[in-house]
Protein backbone atom coordinates (compact mmCIF):
# COMPACT_ATOMS: atom_id res chain seq x y z
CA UNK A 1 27.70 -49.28 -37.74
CA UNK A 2 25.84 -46.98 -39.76
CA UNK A 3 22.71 -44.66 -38.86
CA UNK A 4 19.46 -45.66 -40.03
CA UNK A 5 18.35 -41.68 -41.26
CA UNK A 6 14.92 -42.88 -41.05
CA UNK A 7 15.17 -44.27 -37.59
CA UNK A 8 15.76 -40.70 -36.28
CA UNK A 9 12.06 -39.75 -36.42
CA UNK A 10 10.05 -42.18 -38.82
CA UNK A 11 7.62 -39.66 -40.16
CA UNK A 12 6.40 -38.72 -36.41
CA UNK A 13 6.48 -35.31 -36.01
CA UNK A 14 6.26 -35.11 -32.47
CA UNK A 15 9.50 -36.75 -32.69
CA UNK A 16 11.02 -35.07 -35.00
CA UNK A 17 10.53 -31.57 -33.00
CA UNK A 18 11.63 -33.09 -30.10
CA UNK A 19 15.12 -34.59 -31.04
CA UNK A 20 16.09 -31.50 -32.71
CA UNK A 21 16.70 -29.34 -30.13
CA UNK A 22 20.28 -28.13 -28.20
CA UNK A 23 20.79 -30.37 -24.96
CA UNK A 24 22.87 -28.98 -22.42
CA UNK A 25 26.30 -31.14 -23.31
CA UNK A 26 26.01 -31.24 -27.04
CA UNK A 27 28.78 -28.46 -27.05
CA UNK A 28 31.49 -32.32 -26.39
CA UNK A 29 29.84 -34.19 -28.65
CA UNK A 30 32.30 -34.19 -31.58
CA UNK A 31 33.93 -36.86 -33.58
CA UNK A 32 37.47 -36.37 -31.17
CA UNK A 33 35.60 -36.32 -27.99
CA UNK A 34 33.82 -39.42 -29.55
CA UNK A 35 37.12 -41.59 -30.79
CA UNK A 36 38.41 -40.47 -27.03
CA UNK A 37 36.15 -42.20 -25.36
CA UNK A 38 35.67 -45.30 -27.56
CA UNK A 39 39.75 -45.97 -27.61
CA UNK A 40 39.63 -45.67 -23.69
CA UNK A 41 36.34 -47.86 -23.39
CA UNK A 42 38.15 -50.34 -26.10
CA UNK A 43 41.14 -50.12 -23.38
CA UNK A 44 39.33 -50.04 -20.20
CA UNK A 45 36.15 -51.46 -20.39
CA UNK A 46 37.40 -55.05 -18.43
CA UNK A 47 39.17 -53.12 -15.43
CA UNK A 48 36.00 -50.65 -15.12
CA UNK A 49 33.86 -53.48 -14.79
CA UNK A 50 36.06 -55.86 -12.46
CA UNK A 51 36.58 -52.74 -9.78
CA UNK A 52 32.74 -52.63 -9.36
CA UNK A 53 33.74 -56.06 -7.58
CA UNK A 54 35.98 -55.14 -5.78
CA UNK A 55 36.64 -55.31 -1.35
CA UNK A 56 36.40 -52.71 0.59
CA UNK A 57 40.13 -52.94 1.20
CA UNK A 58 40.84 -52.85 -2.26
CA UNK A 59 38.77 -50.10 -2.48
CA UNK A 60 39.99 -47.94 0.28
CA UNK A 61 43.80 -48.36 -1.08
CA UNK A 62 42.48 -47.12 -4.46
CA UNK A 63 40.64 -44.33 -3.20
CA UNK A 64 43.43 -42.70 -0.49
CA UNK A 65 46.40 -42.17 -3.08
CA UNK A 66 43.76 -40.38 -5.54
CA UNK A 67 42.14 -38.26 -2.31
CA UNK A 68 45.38 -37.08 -1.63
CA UNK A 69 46.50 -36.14 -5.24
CA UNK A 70 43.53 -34.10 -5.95
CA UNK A 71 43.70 -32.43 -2.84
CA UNK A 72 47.66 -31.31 -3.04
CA UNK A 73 46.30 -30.69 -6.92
CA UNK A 74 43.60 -27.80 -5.74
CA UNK A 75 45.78 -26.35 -2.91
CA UNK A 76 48.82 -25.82 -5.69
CA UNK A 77 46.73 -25.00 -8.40
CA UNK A 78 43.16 -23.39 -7.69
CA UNK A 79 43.11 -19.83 -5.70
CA UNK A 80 40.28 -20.63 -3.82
CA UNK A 81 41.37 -24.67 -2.67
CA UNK A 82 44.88 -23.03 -1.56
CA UNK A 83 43.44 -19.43 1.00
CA UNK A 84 40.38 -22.59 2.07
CA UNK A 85 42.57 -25.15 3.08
CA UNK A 86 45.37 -22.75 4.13
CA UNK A 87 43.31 -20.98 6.76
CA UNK A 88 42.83 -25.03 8.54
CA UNK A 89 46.63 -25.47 8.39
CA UNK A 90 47.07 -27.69 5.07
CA UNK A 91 50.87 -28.40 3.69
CA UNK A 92 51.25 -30.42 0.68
CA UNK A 93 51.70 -34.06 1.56
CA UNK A 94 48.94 -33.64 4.26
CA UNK A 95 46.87 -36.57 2.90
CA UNK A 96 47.79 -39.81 4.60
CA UNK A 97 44.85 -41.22 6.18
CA UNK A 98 41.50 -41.00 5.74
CA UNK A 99 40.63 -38.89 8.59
CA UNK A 100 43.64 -36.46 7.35
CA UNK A 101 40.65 -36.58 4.39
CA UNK A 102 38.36 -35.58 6.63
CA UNK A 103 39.79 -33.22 8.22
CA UNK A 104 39.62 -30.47 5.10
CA UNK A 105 36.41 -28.24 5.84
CA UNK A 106 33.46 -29.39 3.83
CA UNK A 107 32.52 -27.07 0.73
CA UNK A 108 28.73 -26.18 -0.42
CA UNK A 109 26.59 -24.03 -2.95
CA UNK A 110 26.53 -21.23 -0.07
CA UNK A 111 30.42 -21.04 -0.15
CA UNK A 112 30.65 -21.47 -4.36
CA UNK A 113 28.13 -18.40 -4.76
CA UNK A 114 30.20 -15.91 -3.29
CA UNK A 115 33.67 -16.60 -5.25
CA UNK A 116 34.52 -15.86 -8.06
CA UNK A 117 34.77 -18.12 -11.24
CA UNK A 118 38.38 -17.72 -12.02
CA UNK A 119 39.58 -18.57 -8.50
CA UNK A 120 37.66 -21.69 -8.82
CA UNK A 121 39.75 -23.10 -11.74
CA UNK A 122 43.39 -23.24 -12.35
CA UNK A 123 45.64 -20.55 -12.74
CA UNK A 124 46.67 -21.25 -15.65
CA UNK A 125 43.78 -22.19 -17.71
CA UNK A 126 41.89 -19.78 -19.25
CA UNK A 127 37.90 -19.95 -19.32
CA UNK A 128 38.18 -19.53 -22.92
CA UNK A 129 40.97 -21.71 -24.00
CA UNK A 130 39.85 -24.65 -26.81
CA UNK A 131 39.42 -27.90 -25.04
CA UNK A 132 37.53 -27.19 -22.14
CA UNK A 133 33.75 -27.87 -22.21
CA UNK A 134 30.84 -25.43 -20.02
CA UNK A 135 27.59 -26.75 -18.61
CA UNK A 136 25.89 -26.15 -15.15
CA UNK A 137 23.26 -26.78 -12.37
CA UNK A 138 19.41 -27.06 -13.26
CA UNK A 139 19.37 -24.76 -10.39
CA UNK A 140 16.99 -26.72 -8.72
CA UNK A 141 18.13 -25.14 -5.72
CA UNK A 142 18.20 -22.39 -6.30
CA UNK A 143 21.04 -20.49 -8.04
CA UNK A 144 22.72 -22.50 -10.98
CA UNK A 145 26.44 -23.14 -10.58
CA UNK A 146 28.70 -23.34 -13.46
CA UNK A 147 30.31 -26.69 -14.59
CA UNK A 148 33.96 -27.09 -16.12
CA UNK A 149 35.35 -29.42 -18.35
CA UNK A 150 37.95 -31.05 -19.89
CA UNK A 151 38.73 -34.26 -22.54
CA UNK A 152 39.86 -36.29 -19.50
CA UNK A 153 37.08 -35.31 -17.27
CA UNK A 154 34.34 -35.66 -19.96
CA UNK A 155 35.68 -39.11 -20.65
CA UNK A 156 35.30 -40.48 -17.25
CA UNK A 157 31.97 -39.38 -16.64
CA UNK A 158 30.94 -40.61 -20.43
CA UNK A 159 33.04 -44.34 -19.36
CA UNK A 160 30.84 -44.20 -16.12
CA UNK A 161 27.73 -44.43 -18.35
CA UNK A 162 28.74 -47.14 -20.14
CA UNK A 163 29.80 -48.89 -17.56
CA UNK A 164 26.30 -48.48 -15.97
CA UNK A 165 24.68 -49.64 -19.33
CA UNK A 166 26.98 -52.45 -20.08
CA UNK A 167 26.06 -53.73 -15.99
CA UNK A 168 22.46 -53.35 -16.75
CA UNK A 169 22.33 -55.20 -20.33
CA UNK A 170 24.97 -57.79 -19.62
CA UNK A 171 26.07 -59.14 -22.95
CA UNK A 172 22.90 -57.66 -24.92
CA UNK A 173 24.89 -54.12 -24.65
CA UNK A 174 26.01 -54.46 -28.30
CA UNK A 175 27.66 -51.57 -30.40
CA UNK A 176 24.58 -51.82 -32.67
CA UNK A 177 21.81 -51.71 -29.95
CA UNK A 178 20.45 -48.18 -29.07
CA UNK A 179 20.13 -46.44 -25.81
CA UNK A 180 17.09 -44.08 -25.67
CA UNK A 181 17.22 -40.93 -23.49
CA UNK A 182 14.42 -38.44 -22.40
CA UNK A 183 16.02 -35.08 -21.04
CA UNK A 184 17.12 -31.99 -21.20
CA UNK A 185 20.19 -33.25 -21.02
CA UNK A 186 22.75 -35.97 -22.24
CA UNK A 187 25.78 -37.25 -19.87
CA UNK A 188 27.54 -39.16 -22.45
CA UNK A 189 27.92 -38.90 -26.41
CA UNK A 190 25.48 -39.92 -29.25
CA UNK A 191 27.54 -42.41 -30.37
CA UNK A 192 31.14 -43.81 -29.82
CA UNK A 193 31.99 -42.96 -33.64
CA UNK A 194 28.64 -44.68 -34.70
CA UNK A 195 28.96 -47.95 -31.98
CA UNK A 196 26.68 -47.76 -29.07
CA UNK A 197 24.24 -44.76 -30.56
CA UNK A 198 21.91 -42.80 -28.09
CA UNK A 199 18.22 -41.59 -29.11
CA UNK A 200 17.76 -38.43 -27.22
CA UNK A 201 14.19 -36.60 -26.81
CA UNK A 202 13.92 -33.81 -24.96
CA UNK A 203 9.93 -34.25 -24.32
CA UNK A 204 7.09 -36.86 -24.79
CA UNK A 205 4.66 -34.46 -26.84
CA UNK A 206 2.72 -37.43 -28.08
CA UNK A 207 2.48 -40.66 -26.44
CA UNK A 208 1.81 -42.68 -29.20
CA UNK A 209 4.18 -41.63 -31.45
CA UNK A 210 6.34 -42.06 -28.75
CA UNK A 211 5.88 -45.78 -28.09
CA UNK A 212 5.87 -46.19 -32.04
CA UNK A 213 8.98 -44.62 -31.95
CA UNK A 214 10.61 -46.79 -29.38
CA UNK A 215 9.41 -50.32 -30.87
CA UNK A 216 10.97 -49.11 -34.22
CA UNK A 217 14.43 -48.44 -32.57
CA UNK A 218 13.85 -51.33 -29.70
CA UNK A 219 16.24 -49.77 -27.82
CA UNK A 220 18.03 -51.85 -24.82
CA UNK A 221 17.84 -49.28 -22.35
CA UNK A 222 15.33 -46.57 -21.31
CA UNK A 223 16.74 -43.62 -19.61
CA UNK A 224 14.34 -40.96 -18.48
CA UNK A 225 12.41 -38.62 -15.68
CA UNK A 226 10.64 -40.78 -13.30
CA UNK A 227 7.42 -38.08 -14.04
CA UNK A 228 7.01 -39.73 -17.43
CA UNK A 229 6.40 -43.07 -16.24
CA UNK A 230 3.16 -42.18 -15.36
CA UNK A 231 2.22 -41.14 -19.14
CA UNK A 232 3.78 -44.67 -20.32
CA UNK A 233 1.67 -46.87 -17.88
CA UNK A 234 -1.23 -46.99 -20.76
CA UNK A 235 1.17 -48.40 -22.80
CA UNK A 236 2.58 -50.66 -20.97
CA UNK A 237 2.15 -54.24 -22.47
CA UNK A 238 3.97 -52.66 -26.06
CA UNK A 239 6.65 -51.22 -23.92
CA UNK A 240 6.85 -54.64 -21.96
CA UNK A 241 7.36 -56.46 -24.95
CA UNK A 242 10.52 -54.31 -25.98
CA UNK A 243 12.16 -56.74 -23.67
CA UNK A 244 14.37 -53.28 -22.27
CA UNK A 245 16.70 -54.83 -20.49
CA UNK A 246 16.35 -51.35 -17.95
CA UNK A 247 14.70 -48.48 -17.27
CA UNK A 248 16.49 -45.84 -15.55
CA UNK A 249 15.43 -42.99 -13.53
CA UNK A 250 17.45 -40.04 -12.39
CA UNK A 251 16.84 -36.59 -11.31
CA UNK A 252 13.91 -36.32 -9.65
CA UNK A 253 12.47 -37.65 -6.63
CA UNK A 254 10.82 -41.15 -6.83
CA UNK A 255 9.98 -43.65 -4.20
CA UNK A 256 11.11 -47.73 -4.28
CA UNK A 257 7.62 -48.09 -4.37
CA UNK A 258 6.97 -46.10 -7.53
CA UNK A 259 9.96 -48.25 -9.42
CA UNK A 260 9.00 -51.32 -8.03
CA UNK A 261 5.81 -50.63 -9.07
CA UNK A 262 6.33 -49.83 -12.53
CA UNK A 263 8.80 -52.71 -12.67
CA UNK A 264 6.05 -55.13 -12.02
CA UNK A 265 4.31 -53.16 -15.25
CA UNK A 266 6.61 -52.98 -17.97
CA UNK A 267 8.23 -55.91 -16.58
CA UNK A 268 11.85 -55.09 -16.65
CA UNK A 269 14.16 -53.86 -13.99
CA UNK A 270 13.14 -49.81 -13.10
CA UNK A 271 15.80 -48.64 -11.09
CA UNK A 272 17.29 -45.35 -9.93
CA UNK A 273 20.28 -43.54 -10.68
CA UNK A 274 21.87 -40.79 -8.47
CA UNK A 275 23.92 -38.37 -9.62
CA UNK A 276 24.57 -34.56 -10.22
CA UNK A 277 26.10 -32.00 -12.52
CA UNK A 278 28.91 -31.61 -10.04
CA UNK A 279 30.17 -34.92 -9.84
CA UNK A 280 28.77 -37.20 -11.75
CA UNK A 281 27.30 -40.79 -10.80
CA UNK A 282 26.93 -40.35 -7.13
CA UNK A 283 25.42 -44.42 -6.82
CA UNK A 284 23.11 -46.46 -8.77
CA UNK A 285 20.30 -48.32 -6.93
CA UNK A 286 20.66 -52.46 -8.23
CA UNK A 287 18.11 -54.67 -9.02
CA UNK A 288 17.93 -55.52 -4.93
CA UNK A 289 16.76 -52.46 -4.02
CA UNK A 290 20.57 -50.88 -2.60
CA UNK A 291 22.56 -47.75 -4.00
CA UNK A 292 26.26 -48.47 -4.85
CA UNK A 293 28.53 -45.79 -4.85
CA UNK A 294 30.70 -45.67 -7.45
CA UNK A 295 34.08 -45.53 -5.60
CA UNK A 296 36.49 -45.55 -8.85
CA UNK A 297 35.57 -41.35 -9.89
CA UNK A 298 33.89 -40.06 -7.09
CA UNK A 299 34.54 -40.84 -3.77
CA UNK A 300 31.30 -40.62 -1.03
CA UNK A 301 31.46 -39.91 2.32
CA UNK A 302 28.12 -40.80 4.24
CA UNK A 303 28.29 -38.55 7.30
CA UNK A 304 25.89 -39.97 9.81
CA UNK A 305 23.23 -36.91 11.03
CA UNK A 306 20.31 -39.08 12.74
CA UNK A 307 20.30 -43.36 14.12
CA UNK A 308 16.75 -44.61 14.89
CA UNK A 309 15.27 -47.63 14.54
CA UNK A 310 13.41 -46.18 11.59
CA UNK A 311 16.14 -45.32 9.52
CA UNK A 312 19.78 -44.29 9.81
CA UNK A 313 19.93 -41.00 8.31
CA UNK A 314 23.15 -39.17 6.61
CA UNK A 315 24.32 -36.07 4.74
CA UNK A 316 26.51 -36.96 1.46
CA UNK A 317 29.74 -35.34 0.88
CA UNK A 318 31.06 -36.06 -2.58
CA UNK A 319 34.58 -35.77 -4.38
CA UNK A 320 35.66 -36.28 -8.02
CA UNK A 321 39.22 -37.45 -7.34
CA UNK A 322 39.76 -37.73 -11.27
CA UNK A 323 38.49 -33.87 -12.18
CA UNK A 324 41.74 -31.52 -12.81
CA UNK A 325 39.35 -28.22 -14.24
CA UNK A 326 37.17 -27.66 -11.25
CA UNK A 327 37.53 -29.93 -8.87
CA UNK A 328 34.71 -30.76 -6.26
CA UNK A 329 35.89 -31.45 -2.76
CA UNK A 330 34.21 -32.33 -0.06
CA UNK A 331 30.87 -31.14 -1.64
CA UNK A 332 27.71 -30.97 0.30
CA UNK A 333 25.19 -31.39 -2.16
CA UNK A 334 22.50 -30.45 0.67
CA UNK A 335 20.87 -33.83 0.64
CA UNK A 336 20.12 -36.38 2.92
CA UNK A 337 20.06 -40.05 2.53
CA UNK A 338 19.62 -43.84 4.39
CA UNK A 339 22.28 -45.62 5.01
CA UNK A 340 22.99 -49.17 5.16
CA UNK A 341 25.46 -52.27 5.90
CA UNK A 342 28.76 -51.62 6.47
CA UNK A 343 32.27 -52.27 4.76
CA UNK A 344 32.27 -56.14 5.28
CA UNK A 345 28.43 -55.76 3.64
CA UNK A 346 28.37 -58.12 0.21
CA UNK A 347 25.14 -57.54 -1.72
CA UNK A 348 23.51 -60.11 -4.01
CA UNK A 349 24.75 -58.45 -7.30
CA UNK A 350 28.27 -58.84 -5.65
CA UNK A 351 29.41 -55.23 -4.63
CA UNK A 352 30.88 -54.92 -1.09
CA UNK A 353 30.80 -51.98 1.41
CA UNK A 354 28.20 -48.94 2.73
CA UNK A 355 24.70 -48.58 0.76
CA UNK A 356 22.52 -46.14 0.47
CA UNK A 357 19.13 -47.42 0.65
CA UNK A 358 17.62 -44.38 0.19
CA UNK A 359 17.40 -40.73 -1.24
CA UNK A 360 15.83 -38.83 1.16
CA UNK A 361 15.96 -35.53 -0.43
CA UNK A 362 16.86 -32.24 0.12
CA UNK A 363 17.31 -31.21 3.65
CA UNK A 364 15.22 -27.89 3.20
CA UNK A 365 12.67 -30.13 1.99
CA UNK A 366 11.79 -32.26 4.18
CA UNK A 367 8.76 -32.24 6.44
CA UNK A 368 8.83 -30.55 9.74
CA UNK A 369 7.09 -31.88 12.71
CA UNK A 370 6.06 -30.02 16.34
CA UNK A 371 9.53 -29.63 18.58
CA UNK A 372 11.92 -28.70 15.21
CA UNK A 373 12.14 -32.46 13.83
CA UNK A 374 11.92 -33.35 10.49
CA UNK A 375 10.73 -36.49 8.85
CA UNK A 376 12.54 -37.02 4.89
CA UNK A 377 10.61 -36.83 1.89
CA UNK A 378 11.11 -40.50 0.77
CA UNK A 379 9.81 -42.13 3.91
CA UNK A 380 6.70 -39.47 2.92
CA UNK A 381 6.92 -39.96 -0.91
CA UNK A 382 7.19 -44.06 -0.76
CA UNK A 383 3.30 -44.09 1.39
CA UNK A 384 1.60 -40.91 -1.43
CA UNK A 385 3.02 -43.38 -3.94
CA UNK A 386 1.27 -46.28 -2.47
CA UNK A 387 -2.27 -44.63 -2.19
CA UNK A 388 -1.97 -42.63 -5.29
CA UNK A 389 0.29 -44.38 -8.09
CA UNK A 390 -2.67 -47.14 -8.95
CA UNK A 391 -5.55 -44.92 -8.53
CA UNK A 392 -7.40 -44.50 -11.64
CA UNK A 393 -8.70 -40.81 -10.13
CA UNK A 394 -5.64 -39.23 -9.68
CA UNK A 395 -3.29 -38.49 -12.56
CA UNK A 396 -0.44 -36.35 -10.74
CA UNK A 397 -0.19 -34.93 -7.17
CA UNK A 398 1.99 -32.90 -4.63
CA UNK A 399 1.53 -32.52 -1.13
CA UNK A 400 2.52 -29.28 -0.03
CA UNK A 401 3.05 -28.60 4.24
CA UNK A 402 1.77 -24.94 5.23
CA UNK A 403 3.45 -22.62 7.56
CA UNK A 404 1.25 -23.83 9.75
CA UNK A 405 2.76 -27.36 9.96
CA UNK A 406 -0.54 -29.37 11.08
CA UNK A 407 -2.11 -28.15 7.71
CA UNK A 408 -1.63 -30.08 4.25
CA UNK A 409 -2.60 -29.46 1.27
CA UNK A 410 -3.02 -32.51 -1.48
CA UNK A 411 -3.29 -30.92 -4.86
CA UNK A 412 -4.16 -33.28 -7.74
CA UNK A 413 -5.23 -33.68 -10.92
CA UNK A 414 -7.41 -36.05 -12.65
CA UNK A 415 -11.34 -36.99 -11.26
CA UNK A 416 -12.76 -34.15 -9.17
CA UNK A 417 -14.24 -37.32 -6.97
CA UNK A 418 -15.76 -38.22 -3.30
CA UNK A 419 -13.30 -41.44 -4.25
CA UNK A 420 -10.26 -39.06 -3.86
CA UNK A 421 -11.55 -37.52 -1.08
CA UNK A 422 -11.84 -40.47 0.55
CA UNK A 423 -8.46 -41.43 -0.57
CA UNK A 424 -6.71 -38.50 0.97
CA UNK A 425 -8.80 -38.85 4.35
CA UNK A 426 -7.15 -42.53 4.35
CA UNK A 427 -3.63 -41.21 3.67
CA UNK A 428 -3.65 -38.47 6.26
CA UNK A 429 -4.27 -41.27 9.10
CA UNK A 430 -1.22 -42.77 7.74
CA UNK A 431 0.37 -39.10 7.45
CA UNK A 432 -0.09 -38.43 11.03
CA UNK A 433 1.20 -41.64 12.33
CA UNK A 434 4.56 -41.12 10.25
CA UNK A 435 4.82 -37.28 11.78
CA UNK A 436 3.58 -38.42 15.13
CA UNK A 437 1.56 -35.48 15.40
CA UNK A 438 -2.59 -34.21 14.62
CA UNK A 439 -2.50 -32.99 10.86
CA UNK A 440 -5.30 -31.85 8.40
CA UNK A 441 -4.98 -32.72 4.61
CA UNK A 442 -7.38 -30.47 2.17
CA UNK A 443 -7.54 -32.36 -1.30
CA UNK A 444 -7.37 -29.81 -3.81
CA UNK A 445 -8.42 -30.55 -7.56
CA UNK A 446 -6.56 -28.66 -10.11
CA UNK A 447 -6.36 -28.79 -14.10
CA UNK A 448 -3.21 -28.64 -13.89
CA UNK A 449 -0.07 -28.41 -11.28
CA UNK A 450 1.37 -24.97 -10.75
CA UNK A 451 5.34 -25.14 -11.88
CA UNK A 452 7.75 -25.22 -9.61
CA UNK A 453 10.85 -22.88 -8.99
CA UNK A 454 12.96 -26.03 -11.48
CA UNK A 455 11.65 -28.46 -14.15
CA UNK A 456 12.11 -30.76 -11.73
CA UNK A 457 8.83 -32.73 -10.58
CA UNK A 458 8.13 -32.26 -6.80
CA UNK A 459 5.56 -34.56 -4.82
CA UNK A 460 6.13 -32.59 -1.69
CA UNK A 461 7.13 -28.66 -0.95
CA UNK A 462 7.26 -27.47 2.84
CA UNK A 463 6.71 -23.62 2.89
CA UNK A 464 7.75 -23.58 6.37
């Protein structure tokens, strides 16, 4: 197909500025990377989509022989993979079994900070040499980490996309229907050589212009931060009647309650996507309400930390099996999740195995209570969402726990009202059965929310 010039920004200005500027993987999206992907999607597209159905035993077969290639990969190749696994006893070969797997120490940010670049990519491949691809961390966390690339590894995270998209859209995916994308960042091309083209806005500046924008594209899927579903909800009967087959979220926190909520509004499936820089699509929540791993690229290892009857609780190791430039093994991206089912588990939308049910969040950000317990920020997130999202006095909010962990603050913005007030005395009842313990929560009103330490939206910061 051909590009519509026009289409691109339609005499809005607000558009216009906002499509124009560098996203963070534009540096891979050329005409080669482009015809790449589109012959492999041509090739692959029916065996990508059939091994989202497949058993857990067809699974686990899949999975083992890649585990142990990338792992013998790293330990010949990569300086740092070889003196880690060398100082637990590692020989090539040493993957047979899945607790073989798990027996290679787990890596994290703390451990990537203090090595070098070059010892965390092959020997022989130079950080300069043409056909490798740099991006990193939002540094959300902290300290951004570097990101390398290659064709191949580009390719799979790119087919992972579609994949989602085609899942999502069924047989309405067409190579002539757009995909519209509000971020900083784009994880797949602007095109496959002119088929499947993506709109990509790095900001809603103007909401109207926006929502003009979007019913003269009529794209079929709506990827963007959950924080700017909020601005959209006035608009929500002309963005209902795009007939979007999706809206995805990714990257920040949001509750089920939030995208079940806006589901109900713009009356089309809003679900959640989980992923990172690192890796890749980590799972992608269905329209029941479970995360699916993808098991085909990244493999997932849901290591159990707490079992209650309120949740079962785990930390998320994560390896790309497929990546040959810099590998990720064993990563612990330092969050913490629900867990659910179990391999025999067969969901309504016909994947098998382990679900996450929920994203908790990071671990340093979750709520302390008295006697060094935490509770996660999505148990805390899903109840603010419930007394705040449909209140016509509040516009946005974080809750932020004090050193002093009995003391709350509930900053807002919107109507400096008793109704609020009110509002938040409510929600800390419910806020102090969920910690178990006596709390105070001061409503603040502010103009605006201070920014936090990413560009990441935060409904709750512990300074403890």
């Amino acid at each position: 197909m051909k590009f519509d010039t026009q289409s691109f920004t339609s005499n809005l200005q607000s558009i216009y500025e906002n499509s124009r500027m560098t996203v963070q993987e534009d540096c891979y999206d050329t005409p080669e990377v482009q015809q790449y992907i589109y012959q492999r999607w041509v090739q692959e597209k029916q065996a990508l989509l059939e091994r989202s159905g497949w058993t857990a035993e067809q699974k686990k077969q899949f999975t083992l022989s890649h585990l142990s290639s990338v792992v013998d990969y790293a330990y010949e190749n990569i300086p740092f993979y070889c003196e880690f696994y060398k100082a637990v006893g590692y020989e090539i070969g040493g993957i047979r079994s899945f607790a073989d797997f798990r027996s290679l120490p787990v890596l994290n940010k703390g451990i990537l900070r203090n090595i070098k670049i070059e010892d965390f990519m092959p020997r022989n491949l130079s950080k300069d040499a043409p056909g490798v691809f740099w991006s990193s961390t939002s540094g959300s966390s902290g300290v951004a980490l570097p990101i390398l690339s290659n064709l191949d590894s580009v390719s799979n995270n790119a087919l992972n996309y579609y994949r989602m998209f085609q899942q999502l859209a069924g047989a309405e995916f067409t190579p002539d229907r757009w995909i519209y994308n509000i971020h900083h960042i784009r994880s797949w091309t602007s095109s496959m050589m002119g088929d499947y083209p993506t709109f990509t806005l790095n900001d809603i500046a103007d909401s109207e212009e926006f929502v003009q924008h979007l019913e003269q594209l009529r794209p079929i899927i709506l990827n963007l931060l959950p924080s700017y579903l909020p601005i959209l909800e006035p608009y929500s009967e002309r963005i209902a009647a795009l007939g979007l087959k999706a809206i995805v979220t990714n990257s920040e926190a949001s509750s089920r309650h939030e995208r079940e909520y806006y589901s109900k509004l713009f009356r089309t499936n809003v679900l959640d996507e989980y992923s990172s820089e690192e890796v890749g699509i980590i799972a992608l929540e269905c329209p029941y309400r479970h995360y699916h791993p993808d098991f085909d690229q990244v493999y997932v290892e849901l290591e159990t930390v707490a079992d209650s009857r309120e949740a079962k609780l785990a930390s998320i190791y994560c390896t790309d099996f497929l990546c040959r430039t810099m590998p990720f093994i064993r990563y612990d991206h330092g969050d913490i999740v629900s867990i659910g089912g179990d391999d025999d588990f067969k969901c309504q939308c016909g994947r098998h195995g382990r679900t996450i049910e929920r994203v908790e969040g990071r671990k340093d950000d979750c709520l302390r209570t008295i006697g060094g317990h935490y509770v996660p920020t999505a148990i805390v997130t899903n109840t603010l969402d419930s007394y705040f999202n449909a209140s016509q006095h509040v516009e946005s909010f974080r809750l932020i726990q004090k050193r002093d962990i009995k003391n709350f603050d509930f900053l807002y913005t919107g109507s400096n009202s008793l109704l609020v007030d009110n509002l938040v005395a409510s929600f800390a009842v419910e806020l102090k059965r969920i910690l178990k313990m006596e709390v105070n929560v001061k409503a603040v009103w502010s103009d605006l929310l201070p920014a936090t330490a990413s560009y990441k939206r935060k409904k709750i910061i512990c300074e403890k």
